[in-house]
Protein backbone atom coordinates (compact mmCIF):
# COMPACT_ATOMS: atom_id res chain seq x y z
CA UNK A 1 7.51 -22.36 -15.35
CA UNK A 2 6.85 -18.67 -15.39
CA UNK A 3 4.29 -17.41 -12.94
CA UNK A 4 1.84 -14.45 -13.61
CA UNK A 5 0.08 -11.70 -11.71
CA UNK A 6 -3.79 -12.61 -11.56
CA UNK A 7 -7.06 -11.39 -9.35
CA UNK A 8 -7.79 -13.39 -6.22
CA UNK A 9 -11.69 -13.77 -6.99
CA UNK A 10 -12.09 -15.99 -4.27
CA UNK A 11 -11.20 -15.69 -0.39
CA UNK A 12 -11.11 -19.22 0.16
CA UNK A 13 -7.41 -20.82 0.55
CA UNK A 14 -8.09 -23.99 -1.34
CA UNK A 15 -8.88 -21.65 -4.49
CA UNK A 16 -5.12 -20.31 -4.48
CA UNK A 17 -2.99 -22.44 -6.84
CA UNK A 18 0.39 -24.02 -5.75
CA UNK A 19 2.92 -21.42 -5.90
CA UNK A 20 1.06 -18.69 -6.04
CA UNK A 21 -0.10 -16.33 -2.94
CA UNK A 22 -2.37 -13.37 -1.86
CA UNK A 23 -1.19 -10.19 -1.68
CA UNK A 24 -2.54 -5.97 -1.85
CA UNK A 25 1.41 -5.24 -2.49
CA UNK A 26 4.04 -6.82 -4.30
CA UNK A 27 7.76 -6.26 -4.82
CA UNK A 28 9.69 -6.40 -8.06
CA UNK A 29 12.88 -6.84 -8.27
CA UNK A 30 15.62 -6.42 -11.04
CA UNK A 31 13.05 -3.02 -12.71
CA UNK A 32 16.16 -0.46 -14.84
CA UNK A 33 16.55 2.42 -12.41
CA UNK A 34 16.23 5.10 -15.64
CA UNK A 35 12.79 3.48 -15.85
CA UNK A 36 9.86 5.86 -14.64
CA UNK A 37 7.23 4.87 -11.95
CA UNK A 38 4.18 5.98 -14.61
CA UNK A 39 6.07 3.58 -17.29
CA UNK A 40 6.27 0.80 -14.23
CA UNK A 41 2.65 0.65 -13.06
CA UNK A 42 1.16 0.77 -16.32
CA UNK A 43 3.01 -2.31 -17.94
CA UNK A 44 1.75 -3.65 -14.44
CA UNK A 45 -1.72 -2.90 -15.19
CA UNK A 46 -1.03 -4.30 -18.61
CA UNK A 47 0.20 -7.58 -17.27
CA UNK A 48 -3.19 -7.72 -14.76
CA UNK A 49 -5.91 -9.07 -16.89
CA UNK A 50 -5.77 -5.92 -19.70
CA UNK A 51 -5.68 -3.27 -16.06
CA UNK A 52 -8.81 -4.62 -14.35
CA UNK A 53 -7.16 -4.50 -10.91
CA UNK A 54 -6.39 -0.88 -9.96
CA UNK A 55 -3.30 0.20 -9.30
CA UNK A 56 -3.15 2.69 -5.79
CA UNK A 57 0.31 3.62 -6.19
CA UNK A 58 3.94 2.66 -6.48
CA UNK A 59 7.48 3.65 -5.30
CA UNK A 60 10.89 2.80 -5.53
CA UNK A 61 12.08 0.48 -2.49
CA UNK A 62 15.18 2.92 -1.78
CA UNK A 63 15.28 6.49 -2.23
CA UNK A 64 16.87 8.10 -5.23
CA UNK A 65 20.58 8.95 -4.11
CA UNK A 66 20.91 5.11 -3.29
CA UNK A 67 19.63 3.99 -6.54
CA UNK A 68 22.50 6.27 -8.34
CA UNK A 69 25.31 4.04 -8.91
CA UNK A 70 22.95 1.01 -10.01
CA UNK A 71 21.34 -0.34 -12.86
CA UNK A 72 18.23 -1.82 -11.45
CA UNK A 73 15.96 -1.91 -8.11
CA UNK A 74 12.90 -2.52 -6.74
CA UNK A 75 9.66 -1.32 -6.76
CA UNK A 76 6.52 -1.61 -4.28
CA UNK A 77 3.28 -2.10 -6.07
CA UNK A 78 -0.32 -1.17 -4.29
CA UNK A 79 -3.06 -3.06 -5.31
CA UNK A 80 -6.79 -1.57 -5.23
CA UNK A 81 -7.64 -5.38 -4.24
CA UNK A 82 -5.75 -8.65 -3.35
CA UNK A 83 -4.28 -10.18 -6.28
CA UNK A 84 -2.91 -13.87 -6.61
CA UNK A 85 0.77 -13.27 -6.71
CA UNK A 86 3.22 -15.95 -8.27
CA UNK A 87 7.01 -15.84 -7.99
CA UNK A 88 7.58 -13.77 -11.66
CA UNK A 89 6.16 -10.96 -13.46
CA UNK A 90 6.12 -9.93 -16.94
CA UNK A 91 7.75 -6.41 -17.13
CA UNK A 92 8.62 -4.46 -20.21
CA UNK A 93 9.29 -7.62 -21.88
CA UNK A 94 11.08 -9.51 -19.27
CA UNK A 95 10.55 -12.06 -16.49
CA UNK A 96 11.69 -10.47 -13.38
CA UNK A 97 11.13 -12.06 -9.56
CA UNK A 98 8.41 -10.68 -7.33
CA UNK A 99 7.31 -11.33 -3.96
CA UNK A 100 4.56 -10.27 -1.60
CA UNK A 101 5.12 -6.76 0.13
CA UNK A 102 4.99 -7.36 3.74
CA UNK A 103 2.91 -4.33 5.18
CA UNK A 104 4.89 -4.84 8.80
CA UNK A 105 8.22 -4.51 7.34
CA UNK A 106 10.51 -2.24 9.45
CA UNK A 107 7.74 -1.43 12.54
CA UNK A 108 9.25 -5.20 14.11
């Protein structure tokens, strides 16, 4: 069963549903490189209750020259609040796999 990107409107952990988890970034993986960042976080903000949940920003997970040779990446998604974050997203008509964006990543 496809999961979906949705606002966390409650803190409390029992109001998270299985599979799902909170999150102010997310990863997506599998996005077509040729694809550009402005395209990307609107059919994000599409997919986020009609673009209630602001969007701070988004970038490619590896820079440019590394993303040459390949068909698709991944991009990092900033969230103006924490979402609920299941394990797919709906993106320019396909199902692709996110995760949470861990913050700490790389300063361990």
């Amino acid at each position: 069963m496809a999961r979906h990107l949705i606002p966390a409107n409650h803190d409390s952990p029992e109001d998270i549903p299985s599979g799902y988890t909170r999150a102010k970034g997310m990863v997506i993986h599998g996005v077509p490189c040729h694809k550009p960042i402005a395209e990307i976080t609107e059919e994000v903000e599409e997919g986020l209750r009609g673009g209630k949940i602001g969007i701070m920003g988004a970038r490619w997970l590896v820079e440019g020259r590394r993303r040459l040779e390949k068909a698709t990446s991944s991009v990092v998604v900033f969230f103006e609040e924490i979402i609920r974050l299941g394990s797919q997203a709906r993106l320019g008509g396909h199902w692709l796999l996110v995760e949470a964006y861990d913050f700490d990543r790389g300063r361990k």
